[in-house]
N, C-alpha and C. Protein backbone atom coordinates (compact mmCIF):
# COMPACT_ATOMS: atom_id res chain seq x y z
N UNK A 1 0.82 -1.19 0.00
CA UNK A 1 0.00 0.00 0.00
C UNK A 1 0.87 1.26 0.00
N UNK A 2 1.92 1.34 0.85
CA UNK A 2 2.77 2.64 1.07
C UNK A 2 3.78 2.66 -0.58
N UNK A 3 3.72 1.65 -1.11
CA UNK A 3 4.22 1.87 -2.56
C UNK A 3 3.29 2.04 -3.99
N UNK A 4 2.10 2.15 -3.57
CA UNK A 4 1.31 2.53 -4.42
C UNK A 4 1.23 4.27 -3.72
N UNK A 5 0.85 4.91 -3.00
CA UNK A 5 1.31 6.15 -2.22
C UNK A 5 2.24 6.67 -2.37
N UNK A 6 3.43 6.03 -3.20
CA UNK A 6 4.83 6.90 -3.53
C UNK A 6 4.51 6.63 -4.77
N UNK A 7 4.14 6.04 -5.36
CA UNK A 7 4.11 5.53 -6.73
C UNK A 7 3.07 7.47 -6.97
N UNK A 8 1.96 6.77 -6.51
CA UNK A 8 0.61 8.14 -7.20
C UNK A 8 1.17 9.45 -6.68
N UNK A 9 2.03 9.53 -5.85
CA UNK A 9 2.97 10.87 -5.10
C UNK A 9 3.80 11.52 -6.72
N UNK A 10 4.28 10.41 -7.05
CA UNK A 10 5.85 10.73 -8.01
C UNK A 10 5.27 11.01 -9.33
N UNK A 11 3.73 10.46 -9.74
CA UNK A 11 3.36 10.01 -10.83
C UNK A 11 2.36 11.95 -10.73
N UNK A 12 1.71 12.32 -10.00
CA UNK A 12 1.10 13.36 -9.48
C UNK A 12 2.45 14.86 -9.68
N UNK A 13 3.46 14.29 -9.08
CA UNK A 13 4.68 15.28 -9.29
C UNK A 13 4.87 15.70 -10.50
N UNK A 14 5.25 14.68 -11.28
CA UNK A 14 5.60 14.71 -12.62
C UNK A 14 4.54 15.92 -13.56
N UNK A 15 3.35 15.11 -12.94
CA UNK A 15 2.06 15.87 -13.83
C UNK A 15 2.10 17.38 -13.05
N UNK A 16 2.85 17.60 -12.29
CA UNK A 16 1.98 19.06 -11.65
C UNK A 16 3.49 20.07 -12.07
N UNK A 17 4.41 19.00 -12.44
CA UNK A 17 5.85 19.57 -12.72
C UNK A 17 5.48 20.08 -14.49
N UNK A 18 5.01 19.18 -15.26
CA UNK A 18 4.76 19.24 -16.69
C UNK A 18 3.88 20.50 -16.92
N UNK A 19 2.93 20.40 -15.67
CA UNK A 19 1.70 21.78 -16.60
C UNK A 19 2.39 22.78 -16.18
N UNK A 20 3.33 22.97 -15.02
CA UNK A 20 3.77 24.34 -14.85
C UNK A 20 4.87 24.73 -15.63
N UNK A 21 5.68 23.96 -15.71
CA UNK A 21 6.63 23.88 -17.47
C UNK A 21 5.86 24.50 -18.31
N UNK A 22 4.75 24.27 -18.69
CA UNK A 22 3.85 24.07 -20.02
C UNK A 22 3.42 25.71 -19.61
N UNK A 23 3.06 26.06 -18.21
CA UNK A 23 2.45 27.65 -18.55
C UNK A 23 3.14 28.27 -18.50
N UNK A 24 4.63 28.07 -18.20
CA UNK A 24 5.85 29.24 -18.16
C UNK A 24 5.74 29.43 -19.35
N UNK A 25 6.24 28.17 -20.29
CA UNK A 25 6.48 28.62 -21.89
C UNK A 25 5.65 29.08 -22.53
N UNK A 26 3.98 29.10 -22.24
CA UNK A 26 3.14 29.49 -22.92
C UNK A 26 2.76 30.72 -22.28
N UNK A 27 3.03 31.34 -21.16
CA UNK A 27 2.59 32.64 -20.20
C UNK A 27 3.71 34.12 -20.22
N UNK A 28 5.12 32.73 -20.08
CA UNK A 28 6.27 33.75 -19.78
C UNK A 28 7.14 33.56 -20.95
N UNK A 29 7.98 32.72 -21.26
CA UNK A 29 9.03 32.66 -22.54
C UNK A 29 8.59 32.73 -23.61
N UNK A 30 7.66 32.56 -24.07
CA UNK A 30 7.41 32.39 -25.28
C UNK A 30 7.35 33.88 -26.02
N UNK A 31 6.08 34.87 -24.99
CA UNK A 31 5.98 35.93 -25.20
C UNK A 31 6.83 37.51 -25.35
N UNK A 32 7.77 36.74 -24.06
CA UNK A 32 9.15 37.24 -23.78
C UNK A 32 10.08 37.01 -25.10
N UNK A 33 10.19 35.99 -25.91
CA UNK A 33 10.81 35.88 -26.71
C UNK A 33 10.20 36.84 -28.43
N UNK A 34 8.81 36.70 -28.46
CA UNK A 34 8.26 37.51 -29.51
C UNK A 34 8.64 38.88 -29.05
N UNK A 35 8.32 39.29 -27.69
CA UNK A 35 8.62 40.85 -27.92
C UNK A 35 10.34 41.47 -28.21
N UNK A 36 11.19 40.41 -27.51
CA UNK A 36 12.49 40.43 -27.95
C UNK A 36 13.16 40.62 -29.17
N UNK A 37 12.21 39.90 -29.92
CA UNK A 37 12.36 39.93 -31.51
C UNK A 37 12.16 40.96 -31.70
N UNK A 38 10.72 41.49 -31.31
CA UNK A 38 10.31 43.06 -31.54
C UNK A 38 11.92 43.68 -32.19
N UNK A 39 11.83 44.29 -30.40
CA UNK A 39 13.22 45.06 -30.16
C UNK A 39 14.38 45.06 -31.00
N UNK A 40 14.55 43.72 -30.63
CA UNK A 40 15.48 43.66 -31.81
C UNK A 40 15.65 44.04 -32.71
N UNK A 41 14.43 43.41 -33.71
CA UNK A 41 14.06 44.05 -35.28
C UNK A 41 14.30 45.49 -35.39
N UNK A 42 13.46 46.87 -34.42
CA UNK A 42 13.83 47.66 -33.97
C UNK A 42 14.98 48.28 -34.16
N UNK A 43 16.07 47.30 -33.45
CA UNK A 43 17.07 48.18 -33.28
C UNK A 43 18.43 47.73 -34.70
N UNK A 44 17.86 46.91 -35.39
CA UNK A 44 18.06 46.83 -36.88
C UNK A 44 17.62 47.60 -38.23
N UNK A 45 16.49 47.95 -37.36
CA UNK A 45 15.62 49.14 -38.40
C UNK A 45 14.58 48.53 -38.99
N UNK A 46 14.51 47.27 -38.69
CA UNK A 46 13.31 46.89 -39.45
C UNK A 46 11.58 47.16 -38.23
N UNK A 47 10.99 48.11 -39.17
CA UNK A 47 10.15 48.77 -38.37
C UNK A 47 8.61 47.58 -38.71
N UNK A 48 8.93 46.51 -39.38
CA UNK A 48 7.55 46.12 -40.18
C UNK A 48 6.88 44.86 -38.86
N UNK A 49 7.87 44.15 -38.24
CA UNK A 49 8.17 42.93 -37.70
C UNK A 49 6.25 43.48 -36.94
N UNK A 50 4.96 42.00 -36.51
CA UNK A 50 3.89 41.93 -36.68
C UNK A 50 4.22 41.25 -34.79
N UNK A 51 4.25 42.57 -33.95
CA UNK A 51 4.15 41.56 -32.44
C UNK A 51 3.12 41.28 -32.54
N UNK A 52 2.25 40.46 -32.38
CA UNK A 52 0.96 40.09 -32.55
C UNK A 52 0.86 39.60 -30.63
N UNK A 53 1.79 39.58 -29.77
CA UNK A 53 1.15 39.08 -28.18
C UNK A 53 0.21 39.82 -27.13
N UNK A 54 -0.93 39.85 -26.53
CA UNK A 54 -1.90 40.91 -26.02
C UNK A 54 -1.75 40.20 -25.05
N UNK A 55 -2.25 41.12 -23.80
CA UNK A 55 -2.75 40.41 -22.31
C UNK A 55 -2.48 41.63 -21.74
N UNK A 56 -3.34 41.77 -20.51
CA UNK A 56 -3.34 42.55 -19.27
C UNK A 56 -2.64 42.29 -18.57
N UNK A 57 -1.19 41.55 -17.99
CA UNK A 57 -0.43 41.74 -17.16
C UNK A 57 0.92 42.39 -17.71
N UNK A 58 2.00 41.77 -17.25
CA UNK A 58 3.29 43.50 -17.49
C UNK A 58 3.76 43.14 -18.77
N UNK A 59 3.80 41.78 -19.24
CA UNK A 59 4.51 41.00 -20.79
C UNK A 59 3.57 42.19 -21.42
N UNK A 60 2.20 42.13 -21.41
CA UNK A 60 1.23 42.36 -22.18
C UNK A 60 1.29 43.76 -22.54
N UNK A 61 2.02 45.02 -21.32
CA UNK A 61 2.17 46.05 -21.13
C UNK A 61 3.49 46.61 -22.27
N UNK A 62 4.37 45.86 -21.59
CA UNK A 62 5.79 45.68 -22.44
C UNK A 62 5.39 45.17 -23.95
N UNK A 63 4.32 44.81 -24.63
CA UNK A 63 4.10 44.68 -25.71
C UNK A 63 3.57 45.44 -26.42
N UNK A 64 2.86 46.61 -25.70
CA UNK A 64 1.85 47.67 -26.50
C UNK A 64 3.23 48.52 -25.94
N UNK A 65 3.96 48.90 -24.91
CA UNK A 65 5.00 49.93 -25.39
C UNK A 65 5.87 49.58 -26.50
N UNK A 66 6.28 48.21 -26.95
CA UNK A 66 6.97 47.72 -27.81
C UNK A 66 6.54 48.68 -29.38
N UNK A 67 5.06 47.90 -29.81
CA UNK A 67 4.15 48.86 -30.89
C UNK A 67 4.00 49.76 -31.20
N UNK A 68 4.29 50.74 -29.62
CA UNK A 68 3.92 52.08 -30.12
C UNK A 68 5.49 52.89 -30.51
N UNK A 69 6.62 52.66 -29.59
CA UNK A 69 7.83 52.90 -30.13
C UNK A 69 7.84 52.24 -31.54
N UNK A 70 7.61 51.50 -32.00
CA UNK A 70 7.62 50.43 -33.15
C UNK A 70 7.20 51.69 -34.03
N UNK A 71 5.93 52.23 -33.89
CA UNK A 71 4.75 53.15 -34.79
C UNK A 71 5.66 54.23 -34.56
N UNK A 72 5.84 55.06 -33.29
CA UNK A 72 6.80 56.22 -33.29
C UNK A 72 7.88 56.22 -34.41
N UNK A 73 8.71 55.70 -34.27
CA UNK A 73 9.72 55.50 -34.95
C UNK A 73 9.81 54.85 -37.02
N UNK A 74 8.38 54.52 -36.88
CA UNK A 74 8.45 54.01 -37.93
C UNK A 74 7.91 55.24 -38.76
N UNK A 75 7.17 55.91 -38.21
CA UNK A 75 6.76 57.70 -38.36
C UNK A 75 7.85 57.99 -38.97
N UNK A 76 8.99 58.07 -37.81
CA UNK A 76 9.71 59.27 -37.55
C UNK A 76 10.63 58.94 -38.89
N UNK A 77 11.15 57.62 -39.31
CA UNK A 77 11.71 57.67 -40.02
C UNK A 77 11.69 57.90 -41.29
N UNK A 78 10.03 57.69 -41.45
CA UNK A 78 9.02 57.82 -42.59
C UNK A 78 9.43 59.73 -42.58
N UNK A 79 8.94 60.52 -41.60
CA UNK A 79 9.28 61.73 -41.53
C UNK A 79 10.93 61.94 -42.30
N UNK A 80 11.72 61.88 -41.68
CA UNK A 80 13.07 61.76 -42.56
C UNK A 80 13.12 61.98 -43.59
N UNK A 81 13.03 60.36 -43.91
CA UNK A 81 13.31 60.17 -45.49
C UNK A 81 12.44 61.16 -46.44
N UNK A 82 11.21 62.04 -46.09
CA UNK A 82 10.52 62.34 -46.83
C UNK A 82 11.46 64.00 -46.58
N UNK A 83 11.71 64.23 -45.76
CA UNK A 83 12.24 65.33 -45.95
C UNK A 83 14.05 65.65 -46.20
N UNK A 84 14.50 64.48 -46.63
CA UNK A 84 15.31 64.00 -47.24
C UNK A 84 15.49 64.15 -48.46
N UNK A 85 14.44 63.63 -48.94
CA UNK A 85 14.30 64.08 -50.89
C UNK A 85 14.09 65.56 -50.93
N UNK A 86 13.12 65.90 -50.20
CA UNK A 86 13.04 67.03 -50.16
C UNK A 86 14.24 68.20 -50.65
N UNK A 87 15.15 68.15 -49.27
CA UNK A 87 16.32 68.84 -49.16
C UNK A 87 17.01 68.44 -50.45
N UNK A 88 17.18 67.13 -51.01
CA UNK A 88 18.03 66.71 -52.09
C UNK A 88 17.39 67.30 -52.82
N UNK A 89 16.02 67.43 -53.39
CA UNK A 89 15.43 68.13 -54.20
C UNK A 89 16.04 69.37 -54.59
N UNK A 90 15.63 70.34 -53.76
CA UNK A 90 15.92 71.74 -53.07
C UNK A 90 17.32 72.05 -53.19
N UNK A 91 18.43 71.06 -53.45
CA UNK A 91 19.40 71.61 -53.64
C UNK A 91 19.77 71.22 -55.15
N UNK A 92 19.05 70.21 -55.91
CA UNK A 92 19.68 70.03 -57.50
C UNK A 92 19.28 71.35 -57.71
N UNK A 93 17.80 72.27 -57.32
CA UNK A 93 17.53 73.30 -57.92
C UNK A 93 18.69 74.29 -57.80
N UNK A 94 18.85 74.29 -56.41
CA UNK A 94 20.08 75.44 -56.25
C UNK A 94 21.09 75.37 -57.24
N UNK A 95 21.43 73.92 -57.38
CA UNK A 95 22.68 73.58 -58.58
C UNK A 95 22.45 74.63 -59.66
N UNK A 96 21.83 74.22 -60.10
CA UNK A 96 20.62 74.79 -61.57
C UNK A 96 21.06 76.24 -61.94
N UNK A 97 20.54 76.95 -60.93
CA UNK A 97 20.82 78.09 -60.71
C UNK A 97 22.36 79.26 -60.85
C-alpha cells in the first residue's frame, strides 16, 4: 500500500511539474521571446516585424510599449526620409541656378 502512495505521489509530481513547465512557456518565454524579436528588429531598423502578443499583465504592457515605439519610430523615419528628398530636391535646384 505505502508503494502505491509513492508511486501516485511521483506520478502526481511529474504531472503538476509538466503543466507548470507548459504555462511558463506558454505565459512567460514564449511571449518574452516575440517581444524580444520586436526590439530587436527595432534596433536593426526593421520597423515592419507583426508583435501580434496581447494580455493585461506587465509582458502584455511591455508589448503595446513595444508597438507604439515600433509606430513612433516608424513615423519618424518615414518623416526623414521624406524630408530628405526634399532637401536633395531643393538643392539640384540650387545647382541649376
Amino acid at each position: 500500500m505505502l508503494w502505491l502512495i509513492l508511486l501516485a505521489a511521483i506520478v502526481l509530481s511529474i504531472l503538476s511539474l509538466s503543466y507548470v513547465i507548459a504555462r511558463l512557456r506558454s505565459q512567460v518565454i514564449k511571449p518574452t521571446k516575440e517581444v524580444a524579436k520586436c526590439i530587436s528588429n527595432l534596433a536593426n531598423s526593421d520597423y515592419d516585424y507583426a508583435l501580434t502578443y496581447t494580455s493585461d499583465h506587465e509582458l502584455g504592457v511591455l508589448a503595446n510599449s513595444a508597438r507604439a515605439l515600433q509606430h513612433k519610430l516608424n513615423v519618424s523615419v518615414g518623416q526623414l526620409k521624406d524630408a530628405e528628398k526634399e532637401m536633395s530636391g531643393e538643392s539640384l535646384l540650387l545647382l541649376r541656378y
